[in-house]
C-alpha atoms as a PDB file:
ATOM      1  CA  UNK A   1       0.000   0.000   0.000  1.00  0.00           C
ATOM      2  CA  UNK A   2       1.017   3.589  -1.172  1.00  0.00           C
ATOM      3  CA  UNK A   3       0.707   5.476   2.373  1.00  0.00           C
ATOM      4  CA  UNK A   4      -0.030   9.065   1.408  1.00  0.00           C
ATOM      5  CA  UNK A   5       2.725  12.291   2.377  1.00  0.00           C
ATOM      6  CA  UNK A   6       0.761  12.903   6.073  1.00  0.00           C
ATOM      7  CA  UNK A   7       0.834   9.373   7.100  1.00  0.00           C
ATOM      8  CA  UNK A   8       2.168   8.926  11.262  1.00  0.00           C
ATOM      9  CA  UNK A   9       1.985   5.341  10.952  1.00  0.00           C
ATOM     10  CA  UNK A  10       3.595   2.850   8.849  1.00  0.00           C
ATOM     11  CA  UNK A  11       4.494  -0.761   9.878  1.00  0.00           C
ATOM     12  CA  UNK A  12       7.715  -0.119  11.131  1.00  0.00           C
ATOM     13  CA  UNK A  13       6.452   3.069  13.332  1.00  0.00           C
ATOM     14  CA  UNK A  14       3.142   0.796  14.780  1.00  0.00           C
ATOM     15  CA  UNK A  15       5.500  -2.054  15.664  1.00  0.00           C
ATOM     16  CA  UNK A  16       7.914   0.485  17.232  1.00  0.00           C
ATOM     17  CA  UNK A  17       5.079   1.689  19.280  1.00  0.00           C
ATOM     18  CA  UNK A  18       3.412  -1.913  20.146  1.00  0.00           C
ATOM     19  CA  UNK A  19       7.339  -2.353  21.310  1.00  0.00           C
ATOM     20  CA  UNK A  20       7.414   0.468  23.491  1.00  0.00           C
ATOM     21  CA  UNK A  21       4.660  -0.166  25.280  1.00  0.00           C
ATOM     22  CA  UNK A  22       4.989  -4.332  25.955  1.00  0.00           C
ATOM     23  CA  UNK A  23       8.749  -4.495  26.094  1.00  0.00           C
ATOM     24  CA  UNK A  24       9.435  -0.805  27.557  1.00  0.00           C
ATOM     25  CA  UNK A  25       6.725  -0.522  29.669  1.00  0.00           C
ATOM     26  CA  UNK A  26       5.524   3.180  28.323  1.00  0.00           C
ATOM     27  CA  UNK A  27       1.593   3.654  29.074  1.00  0.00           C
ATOM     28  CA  UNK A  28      -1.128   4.115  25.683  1.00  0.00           C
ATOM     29  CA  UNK A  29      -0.707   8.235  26.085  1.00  0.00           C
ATOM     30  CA  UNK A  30       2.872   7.993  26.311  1.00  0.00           C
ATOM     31  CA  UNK A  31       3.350   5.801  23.251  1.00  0.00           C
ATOM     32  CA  UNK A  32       1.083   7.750  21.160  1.00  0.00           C
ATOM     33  CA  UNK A  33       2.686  10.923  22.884  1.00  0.00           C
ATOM     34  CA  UNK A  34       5.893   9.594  20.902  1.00  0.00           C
ATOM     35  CA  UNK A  35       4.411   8.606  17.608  1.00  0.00           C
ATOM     36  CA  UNK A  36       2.305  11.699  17.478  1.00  0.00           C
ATOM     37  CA  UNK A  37      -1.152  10.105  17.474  1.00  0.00           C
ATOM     38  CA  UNK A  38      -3.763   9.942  19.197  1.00  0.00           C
ATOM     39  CA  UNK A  39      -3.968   7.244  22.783  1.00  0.00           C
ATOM     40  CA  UNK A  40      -7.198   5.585  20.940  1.00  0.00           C
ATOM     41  CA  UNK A  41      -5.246   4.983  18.122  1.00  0.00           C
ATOM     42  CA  UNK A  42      -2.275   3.361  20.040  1.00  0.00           C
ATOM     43  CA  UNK A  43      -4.665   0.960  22.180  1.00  0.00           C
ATOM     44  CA  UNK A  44      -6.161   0.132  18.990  1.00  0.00           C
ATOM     45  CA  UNK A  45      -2.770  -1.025  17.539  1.00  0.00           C
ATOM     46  CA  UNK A  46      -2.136  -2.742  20.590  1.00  0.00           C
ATOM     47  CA  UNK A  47      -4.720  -4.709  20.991  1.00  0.00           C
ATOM     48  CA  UNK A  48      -4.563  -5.664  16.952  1.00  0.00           C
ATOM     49  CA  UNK A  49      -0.907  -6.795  17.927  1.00  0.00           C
ATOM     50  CA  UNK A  50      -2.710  -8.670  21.130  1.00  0.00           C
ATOM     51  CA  UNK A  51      -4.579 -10.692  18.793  1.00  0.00           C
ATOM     52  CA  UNK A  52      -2.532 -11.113  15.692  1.00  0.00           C
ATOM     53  CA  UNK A  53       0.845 -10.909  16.178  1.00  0.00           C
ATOM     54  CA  UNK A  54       3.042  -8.333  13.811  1.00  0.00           C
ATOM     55  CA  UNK A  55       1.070  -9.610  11.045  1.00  0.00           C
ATOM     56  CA  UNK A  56      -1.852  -7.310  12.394  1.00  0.00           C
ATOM     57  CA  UNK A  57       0.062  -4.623  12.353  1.00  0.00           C
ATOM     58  CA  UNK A  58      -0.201  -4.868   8.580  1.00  0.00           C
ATOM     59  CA  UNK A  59      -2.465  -2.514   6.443  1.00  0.00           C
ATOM     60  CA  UNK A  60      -5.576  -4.737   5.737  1.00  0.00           C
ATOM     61  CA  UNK A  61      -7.433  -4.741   2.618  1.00  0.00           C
ATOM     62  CA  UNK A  62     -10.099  -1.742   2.428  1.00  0.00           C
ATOM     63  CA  UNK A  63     -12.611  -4.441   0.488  1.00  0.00           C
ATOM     64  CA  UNK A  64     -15.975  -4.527   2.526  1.00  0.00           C
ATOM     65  CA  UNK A  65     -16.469  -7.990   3.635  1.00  0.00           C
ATOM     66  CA  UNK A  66     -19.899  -7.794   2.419  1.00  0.00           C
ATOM     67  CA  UNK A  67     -21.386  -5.689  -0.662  1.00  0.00           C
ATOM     68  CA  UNK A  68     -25.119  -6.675  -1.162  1.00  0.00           C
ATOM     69  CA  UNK A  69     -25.180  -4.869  -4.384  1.00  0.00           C
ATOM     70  CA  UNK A  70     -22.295  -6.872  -6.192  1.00  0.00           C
ATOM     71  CA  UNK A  71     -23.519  -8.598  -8.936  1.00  0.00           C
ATOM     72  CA  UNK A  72     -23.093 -12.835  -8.705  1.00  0.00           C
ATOM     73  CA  UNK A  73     -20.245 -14.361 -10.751  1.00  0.00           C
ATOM     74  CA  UNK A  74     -23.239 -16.530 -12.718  1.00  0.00           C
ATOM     75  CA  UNK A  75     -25.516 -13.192 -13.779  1.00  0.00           C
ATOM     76  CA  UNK A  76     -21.738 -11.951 -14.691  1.00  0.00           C
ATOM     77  CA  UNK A  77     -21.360 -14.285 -16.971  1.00  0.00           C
ATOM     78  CA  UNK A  78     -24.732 -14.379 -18.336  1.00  0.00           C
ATOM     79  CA  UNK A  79     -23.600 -10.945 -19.333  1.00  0.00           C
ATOM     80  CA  UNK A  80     -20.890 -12.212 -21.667  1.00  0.00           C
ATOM     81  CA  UNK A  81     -22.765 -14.698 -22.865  1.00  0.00           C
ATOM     82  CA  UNK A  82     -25.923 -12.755 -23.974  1.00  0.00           C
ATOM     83  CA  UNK A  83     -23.174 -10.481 -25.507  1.00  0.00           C
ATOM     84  CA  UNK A  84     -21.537 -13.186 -27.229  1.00  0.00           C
ATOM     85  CA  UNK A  85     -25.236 -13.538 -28.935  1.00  0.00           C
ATOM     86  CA  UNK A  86     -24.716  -9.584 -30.331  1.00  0.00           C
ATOM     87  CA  UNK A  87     -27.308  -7.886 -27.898  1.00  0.00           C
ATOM     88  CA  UNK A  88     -26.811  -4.882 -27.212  1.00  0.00           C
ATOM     89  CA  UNK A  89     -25.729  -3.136 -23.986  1.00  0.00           C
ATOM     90  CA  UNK A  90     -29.320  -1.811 -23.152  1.00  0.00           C
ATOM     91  CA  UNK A  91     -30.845  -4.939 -24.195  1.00  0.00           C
ATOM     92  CA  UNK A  92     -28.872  -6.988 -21.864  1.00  0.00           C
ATOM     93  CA  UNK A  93     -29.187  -4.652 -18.457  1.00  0.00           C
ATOM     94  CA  UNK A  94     -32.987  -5.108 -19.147  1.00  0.00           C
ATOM     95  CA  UNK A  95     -32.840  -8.956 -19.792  1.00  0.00           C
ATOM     96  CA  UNK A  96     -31.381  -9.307 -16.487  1.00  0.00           C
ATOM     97  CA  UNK A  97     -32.558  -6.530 -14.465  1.00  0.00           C
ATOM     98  CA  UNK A  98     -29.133  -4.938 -13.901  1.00  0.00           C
ATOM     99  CA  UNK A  99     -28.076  -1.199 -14.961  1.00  0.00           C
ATOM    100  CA  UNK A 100     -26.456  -0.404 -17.997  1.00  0.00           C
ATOM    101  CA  UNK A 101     -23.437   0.527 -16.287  1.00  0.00           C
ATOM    102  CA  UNK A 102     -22.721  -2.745 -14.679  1.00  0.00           C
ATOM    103  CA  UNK A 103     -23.195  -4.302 -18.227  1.00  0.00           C
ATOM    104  CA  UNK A 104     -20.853  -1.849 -19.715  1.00  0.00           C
ATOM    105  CA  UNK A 105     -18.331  -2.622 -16.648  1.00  0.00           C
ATOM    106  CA  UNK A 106     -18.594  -6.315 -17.055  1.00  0.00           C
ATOM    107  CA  UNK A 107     -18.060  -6.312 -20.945  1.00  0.00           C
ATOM    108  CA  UNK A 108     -15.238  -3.619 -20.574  1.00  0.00           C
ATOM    109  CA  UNK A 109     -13.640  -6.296 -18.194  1.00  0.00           C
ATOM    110  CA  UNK A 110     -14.218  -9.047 -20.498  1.00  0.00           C
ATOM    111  CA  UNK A 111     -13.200  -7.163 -23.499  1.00  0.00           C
ATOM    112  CA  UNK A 112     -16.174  -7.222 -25.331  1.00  0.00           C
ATOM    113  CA  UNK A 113     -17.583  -3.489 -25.159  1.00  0.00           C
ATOM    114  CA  UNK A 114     -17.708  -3.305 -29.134  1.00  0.00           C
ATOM    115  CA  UNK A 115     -19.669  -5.663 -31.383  1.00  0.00           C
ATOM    116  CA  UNK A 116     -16.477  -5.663 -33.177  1.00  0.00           C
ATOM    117  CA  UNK A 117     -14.787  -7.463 -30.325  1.00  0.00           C
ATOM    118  CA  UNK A 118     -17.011 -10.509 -30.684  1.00  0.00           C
ATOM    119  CA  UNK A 119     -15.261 -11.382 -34.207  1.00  0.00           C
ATOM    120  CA  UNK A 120     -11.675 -13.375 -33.637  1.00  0.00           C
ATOM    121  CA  UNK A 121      -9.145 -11.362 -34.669  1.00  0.00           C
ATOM    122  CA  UNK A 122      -8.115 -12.207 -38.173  1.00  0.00           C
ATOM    123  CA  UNK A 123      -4.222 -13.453 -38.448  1.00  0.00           C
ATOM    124  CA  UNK A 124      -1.879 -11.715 -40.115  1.00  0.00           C
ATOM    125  CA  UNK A 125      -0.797 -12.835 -43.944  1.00  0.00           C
ATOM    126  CA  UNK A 126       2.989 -11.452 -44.964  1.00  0.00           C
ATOM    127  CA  UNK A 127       3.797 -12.293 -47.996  1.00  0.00           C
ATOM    128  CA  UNK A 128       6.828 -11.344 -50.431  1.00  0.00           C
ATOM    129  CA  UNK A 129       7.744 -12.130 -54.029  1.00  0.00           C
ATOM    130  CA  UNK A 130      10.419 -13.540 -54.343  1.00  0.00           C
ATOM    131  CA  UNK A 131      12.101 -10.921 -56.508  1.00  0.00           C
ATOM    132  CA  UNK A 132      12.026  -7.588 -57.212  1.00  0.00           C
ATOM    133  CA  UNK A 133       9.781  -6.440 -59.829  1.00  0.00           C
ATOM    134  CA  UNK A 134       7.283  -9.476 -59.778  1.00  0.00           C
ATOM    135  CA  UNK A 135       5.081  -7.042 -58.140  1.00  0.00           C
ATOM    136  CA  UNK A 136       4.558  -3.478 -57.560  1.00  0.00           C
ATOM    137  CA  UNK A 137       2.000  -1.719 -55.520  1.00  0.00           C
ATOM    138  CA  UNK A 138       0.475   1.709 -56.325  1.00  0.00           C
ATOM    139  CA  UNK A 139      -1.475   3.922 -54.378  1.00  0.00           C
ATOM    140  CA  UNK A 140      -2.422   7.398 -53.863  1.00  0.00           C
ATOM    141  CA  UNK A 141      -2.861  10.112 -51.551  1.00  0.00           C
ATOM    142  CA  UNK A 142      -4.698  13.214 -51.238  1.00  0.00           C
ATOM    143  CA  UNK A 143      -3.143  16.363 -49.804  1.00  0.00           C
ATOM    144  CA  UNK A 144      -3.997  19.605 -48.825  1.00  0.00           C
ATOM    145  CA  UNK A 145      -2.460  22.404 -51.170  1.00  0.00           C
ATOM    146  CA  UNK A 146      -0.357  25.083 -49.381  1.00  0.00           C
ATOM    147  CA  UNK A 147      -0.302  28.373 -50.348  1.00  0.00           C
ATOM    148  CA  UNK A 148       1.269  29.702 -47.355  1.00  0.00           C
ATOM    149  CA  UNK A 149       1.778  28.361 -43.432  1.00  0.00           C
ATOM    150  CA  UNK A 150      -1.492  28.048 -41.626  1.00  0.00           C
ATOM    151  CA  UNK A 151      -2.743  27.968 -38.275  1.00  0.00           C
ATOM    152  CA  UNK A 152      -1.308  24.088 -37.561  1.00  0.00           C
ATOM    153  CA  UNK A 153       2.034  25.369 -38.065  1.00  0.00           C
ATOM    154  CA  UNK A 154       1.692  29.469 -36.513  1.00  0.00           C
ATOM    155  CA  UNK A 155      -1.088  28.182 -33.692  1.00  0.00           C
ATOM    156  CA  UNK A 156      -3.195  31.176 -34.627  1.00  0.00           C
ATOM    157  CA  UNK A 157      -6.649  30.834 -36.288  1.00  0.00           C
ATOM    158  CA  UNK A 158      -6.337  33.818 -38.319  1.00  0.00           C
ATOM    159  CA  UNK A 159      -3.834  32.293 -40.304  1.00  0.00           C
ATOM    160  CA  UNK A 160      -5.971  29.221 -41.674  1.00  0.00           C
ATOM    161  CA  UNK A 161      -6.388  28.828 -45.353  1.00  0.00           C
ATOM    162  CA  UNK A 162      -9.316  28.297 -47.134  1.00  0.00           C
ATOM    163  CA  UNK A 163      -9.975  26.975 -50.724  1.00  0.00           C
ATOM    164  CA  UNK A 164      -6.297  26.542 -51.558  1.00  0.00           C
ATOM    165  CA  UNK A 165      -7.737  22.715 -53.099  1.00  0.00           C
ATOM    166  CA  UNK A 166      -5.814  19.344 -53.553  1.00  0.00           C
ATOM    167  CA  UNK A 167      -3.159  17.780 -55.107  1.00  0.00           C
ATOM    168  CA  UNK A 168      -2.566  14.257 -55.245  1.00  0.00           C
ATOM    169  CA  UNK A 169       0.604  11.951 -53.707  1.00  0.00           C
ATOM    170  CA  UNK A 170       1.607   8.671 -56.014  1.00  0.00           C
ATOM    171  CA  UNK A 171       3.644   6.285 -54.832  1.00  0.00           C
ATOM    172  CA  UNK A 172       4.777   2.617 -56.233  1.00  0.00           C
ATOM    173  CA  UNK A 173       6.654   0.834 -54.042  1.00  0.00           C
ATOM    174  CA  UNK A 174       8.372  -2.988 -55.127  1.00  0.00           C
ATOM    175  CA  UNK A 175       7.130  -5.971 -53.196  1.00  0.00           C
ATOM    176  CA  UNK A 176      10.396  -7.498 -52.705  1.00  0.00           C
ATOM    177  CA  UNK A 177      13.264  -4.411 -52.184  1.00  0.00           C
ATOM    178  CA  UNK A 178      10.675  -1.793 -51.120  1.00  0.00           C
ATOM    179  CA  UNK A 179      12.131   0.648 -53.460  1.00  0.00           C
ATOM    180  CA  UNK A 180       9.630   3.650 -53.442  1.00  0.00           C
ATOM    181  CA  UNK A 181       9.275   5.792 -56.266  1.00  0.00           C
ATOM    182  CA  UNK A 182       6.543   8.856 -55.904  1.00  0.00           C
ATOM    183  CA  UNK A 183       5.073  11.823 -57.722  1.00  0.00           C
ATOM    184  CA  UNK A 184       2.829  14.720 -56.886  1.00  0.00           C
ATOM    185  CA  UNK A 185      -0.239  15.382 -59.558  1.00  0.00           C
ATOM    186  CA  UNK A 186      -2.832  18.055 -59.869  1.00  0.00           C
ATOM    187  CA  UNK A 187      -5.470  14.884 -59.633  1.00  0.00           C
ATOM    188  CA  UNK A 188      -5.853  11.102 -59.824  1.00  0.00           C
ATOM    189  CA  UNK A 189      -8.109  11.231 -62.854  1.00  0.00           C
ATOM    190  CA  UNK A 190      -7.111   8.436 -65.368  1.00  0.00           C
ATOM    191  CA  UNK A 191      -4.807  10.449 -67.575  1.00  0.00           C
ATOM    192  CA  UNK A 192      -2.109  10.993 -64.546  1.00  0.00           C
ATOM    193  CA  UNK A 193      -2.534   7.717 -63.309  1.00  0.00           C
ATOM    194  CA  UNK A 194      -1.900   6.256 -66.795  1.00  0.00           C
ATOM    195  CA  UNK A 195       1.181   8.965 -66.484  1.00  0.00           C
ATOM    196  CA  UNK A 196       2.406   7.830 -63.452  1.00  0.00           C
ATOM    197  CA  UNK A 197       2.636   4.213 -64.259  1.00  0.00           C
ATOM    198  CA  UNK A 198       4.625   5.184 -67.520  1.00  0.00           C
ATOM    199  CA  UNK A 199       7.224   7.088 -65.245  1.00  0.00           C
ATOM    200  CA  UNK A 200       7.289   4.263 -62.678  1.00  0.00           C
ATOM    201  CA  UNK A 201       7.891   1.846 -65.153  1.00  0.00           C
ATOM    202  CA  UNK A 202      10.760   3.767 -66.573  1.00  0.00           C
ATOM    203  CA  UNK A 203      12.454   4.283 -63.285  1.00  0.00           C
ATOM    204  CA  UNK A 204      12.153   0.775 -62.564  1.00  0.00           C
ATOM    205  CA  UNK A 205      13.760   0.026 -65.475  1.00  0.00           C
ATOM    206  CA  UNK A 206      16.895   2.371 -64.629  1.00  0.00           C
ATOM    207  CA  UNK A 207      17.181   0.020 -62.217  1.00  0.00           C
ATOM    208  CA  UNK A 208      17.826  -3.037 -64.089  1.00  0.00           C
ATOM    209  CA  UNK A 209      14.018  -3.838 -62.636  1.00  0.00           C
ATOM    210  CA  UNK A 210      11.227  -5.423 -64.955  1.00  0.00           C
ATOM    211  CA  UNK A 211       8.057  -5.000 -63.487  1.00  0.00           C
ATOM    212  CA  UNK A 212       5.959  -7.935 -64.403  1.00  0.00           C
ATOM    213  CA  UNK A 213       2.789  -7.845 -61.954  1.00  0.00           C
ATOM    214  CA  UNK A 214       1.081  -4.480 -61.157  1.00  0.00           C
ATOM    215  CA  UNK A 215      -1.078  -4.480 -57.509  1.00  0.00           C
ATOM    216  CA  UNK A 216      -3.514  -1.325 -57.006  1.00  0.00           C
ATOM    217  CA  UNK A 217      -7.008  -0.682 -55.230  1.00  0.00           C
ATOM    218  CA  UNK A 218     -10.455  -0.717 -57.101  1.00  0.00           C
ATOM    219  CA  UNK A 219     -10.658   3.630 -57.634  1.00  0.00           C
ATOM    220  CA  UNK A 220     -12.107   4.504 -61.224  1.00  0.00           C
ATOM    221  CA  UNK A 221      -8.618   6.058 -62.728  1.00  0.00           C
ATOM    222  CA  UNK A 222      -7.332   2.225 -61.941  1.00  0.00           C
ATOM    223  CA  UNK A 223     -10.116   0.551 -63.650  1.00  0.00           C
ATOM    224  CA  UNK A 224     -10.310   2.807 -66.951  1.00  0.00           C
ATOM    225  CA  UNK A 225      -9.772   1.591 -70.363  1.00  0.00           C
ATOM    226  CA  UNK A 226      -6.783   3.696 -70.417  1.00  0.00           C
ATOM    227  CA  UNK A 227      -4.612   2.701 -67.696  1.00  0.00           C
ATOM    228  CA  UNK A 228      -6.002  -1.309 -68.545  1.00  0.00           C
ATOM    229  CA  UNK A 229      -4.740  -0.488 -72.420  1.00  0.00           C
ATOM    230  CA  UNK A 230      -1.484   0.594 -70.613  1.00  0.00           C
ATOM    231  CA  UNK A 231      -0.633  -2.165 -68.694  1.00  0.00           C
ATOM    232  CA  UNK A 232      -0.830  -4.429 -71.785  1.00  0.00           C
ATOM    233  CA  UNK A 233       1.591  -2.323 -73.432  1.00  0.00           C
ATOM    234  CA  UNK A 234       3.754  -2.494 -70.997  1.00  0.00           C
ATOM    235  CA  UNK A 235       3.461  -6.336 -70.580  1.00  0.00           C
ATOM    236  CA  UNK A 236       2.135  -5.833 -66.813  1.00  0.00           C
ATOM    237  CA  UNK A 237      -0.405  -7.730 -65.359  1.00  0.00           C
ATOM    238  CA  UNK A 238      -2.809  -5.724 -63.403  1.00  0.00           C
ATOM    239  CA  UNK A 239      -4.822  -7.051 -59.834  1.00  0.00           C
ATOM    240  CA  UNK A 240      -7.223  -5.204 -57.821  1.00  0.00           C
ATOM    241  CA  UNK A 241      -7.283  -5.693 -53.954  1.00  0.00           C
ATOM    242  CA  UNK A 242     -10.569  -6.698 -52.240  1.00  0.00           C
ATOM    243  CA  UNK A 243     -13.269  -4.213 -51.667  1.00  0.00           C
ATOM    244  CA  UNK A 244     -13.149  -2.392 -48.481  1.00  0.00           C
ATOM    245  CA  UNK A 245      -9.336  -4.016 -47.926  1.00  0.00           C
ATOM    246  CA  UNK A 246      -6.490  -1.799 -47.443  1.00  0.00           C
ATOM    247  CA  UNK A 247      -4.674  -4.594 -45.739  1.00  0.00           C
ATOM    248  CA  UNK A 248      -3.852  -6.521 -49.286  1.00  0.00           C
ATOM    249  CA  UNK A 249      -2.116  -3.093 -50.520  1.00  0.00           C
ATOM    250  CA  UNK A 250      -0.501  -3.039 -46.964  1.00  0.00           C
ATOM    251  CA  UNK A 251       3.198  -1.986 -47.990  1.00  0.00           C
ATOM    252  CA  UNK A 252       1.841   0.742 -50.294  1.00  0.00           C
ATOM    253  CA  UNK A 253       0.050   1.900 -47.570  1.00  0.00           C
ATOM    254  CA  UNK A 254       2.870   1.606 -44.962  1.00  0.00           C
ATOM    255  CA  UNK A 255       4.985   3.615 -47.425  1.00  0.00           C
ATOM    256  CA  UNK A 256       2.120   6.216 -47.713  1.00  0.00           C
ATOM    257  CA  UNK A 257       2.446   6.384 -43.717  1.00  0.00           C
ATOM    258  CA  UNK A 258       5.998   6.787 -43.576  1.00  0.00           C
ATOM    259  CA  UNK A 259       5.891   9.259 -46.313  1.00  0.00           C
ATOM    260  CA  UNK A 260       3.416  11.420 -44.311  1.00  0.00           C
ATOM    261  CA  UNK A 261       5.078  11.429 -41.349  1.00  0.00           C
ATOM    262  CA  UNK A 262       8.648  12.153 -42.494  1.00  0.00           C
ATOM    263  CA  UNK A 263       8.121  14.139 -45.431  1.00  0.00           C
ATOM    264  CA  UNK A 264       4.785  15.879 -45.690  1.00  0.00           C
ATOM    265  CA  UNK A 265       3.581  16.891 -41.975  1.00  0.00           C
ATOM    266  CA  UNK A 266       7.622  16.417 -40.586  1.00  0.00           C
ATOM    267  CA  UNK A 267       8.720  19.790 -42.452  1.00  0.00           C
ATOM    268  CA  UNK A 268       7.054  23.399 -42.531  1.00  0.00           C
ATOM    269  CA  UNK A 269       6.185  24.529 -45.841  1.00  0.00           C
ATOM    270  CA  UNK A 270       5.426  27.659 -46.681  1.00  0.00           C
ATOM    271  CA  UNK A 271       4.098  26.542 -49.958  1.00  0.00           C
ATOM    272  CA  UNK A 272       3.750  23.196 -52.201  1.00  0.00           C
ATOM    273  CA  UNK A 273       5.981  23.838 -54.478  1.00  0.00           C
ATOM    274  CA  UNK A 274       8.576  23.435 -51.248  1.00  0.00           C
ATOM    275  CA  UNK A 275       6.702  20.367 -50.226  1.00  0.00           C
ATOM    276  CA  UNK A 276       7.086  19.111 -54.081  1.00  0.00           C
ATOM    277  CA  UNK A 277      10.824  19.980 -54.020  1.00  0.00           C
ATOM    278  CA  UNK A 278      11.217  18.056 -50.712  1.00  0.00           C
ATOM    279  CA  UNK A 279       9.553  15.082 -52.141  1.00  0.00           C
ATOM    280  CA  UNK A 280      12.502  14.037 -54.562  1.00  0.00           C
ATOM    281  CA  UNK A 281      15.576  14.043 -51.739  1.00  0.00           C
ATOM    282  CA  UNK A 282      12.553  12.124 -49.719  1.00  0.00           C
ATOM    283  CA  UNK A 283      12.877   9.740 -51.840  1.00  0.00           C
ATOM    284  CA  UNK A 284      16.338   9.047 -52.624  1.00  0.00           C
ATOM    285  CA  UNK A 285      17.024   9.299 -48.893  1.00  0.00           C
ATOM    286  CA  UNK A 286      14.279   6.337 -48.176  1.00  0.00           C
ATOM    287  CA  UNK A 287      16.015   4.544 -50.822  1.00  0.00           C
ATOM    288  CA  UNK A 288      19.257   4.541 -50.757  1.00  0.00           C
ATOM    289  CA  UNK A 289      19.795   5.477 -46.827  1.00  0.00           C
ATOM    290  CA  UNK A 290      17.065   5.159 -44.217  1.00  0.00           C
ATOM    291  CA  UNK A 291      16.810   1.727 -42.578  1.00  0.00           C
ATOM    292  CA  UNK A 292      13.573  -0.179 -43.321  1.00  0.00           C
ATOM    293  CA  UNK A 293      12.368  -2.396 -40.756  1.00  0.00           C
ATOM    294  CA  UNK A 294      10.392  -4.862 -43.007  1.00  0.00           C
ATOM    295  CA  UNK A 295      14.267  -6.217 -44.393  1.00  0.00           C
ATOM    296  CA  UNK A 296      16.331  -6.453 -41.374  1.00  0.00           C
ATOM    297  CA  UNK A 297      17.321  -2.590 -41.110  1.00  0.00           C
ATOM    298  CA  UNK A 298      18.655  -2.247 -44.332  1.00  0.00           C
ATOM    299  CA  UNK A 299      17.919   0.215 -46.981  1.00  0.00           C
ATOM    300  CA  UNK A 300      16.129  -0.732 -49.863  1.00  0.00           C
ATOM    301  CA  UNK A 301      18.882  -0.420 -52.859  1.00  0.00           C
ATOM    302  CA  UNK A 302      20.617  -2.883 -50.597  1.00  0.00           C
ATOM    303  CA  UNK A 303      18.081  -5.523 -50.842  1.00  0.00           C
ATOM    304  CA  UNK A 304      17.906  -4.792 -54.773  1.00  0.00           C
ATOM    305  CA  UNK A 305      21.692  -5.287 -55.028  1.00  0.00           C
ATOM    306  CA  UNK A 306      22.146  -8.856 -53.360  1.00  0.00           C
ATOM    307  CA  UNK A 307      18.787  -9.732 -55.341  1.00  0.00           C
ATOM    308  CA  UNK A 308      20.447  -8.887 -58.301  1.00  0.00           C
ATOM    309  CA  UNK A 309      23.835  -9.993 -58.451  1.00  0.00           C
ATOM    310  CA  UNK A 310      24.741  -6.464 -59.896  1.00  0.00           C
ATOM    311  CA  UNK A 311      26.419  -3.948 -58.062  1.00  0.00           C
ATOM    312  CA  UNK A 312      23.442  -1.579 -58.798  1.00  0.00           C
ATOM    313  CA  UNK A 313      25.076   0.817 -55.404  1.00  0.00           C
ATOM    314  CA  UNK A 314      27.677   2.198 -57.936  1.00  0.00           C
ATOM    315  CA  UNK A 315      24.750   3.896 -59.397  1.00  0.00           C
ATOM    316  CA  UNK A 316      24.507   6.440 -56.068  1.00  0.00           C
ATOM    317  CA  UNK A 317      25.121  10.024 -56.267  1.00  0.00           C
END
């Protein structure tokens, strides 16, 4: 127990004054004269000590010995288990005559408060091709445009910025080396996407990387004639992830995380053509320099290198 800053009394002082008056012979007022409390409060000790031995001496547990209102360990678990049948909160404190604030107590305990809860948590699937270019994810972002710094940078209200509109992140990143490669576009309208996979393609290839297999979510610019006539001109083939999941584009969207965090919202702009600028050395830095966790700390180029067999670091400036 945590005795708070005022306390007279801890173990050591309540044995010291059980001590002083069996062993030394000092009357109740005297002892509590000594420890500074009260003579009640020293009889009380003593006769604790009487009964119990130094082990009474010992703070006790402030639990009442009885609480009548306590709910029973079986309407407890009825709790879960009409919960476990997807009733609701309110449905269940009126099923068993309890409060909703019990129910939501007992189902916070058991780790159940959201019907999302009840569903097993689906496991994890990492994969990774095998070699670099056999797949490539693409994804985009959109970003606020800056025209100058507003008030989440200055702190002051007046300075907020309205209307400035969007532009639009790109990224590809390899399945295998985790090479990124990213652009910023006015939109994501099918004749920039169609763009972008044209210039990913082509820096890719600077790379000594083919990209066979092409891995992007279901949005219209993805799905147009266009960018489908573009992939078979390129020799790619194109996948779509599953509706309503991100977790099948995961490393594009890990990259898109990364990229926020350390590029776009880690720096003060004070417009987007700065933030544009920034986005190249972004880049080559994540490439060629900053330690990805996903390959054992290493930075991508490495992993493209010993995939390889070419000495493709000679190619750093």
């Amino acid at each position: 127990m945590n005795h708070h800053k005022n306390a007279r009394l801890t173990f050591v002082r309540r044995l010291e004054m059980v001590r002083n008056m069996t062993e030394n012979g000092l009357a109740p007022v005297d002892a509590a004269a000594s420890a500074g409390v009260s003579a009640p409060t020293a009889r009380k000790w003593l006769g604790r000590y009487l009964a119990g031995g130094e082990a009474a001496l010992a703070d006790a547990s402030s639990r009442p010995a009885c609480s009548p209102r306590r709910i029973s360990e079986s309407k407890a678990l009825a709790i879960v288990e009409l919960r476990r049948r997807r009733l609701t909160q309110a449905r269940i404190a009126a099923s068993l005559g309890v409060s909703e604030a019990t129910v939501s107590r007992v189902l916070r305990r058991a780790g159940l408060s959201q019907l999302s809860q009840l569903q097993p948590a689906e496991p994890v699937q990492r994969y990774e091709h095998a070699a670099p270019g056999d797949l490539l994810h693409i994804d985009t972002k959109k970003l606020g445009r800056i025209e100058r710094m507003s008030h989440r940078i200055t702190g002051n209200r007046r300075d907020s910025v309205d209307g400035a509109g969007w532009e639009f992140l790109f990224v590809a990143i390899d399945d295998h080396a985790r090479i990124g490669f990213t652009q910023m576009r006015p939109d994501e309208r099918q004749g920039n996407a169609v763009a972008f996979l044209r210039d990913a393609v082509a820096y890719y290839a600077s790379l000594g990387v083919a990209i066979k297999r092409l891995l992007t979510d279901n949005g219209s610019a993805f799905r147009s004639k266009a960018f489908r006539r573009a992939c078979v001109e390129l020799g790619i083939g194109h996948r779509f992830t599953r509706a309503y999941r991100p977790q099948t584009n995961g490393k594009a969207e890990r990259f898109i995380q990364s990229a926020l965090r350390e590029w776009a919202y880690g720096i003060a702009y004070n417009h987007s053509n700065e933030r544009i600028a920034m986005l190249a050395k972004w880049q080559h830095h994540y490439n060629w320099h900053r330690p990805h966790a996903g390959i054992g700390g290493r930075p991508p180029m490495s992993r493209l290198n010993s995939a390889s067999g070419k000495n493709v670091l000679t190619l750093h400036s």
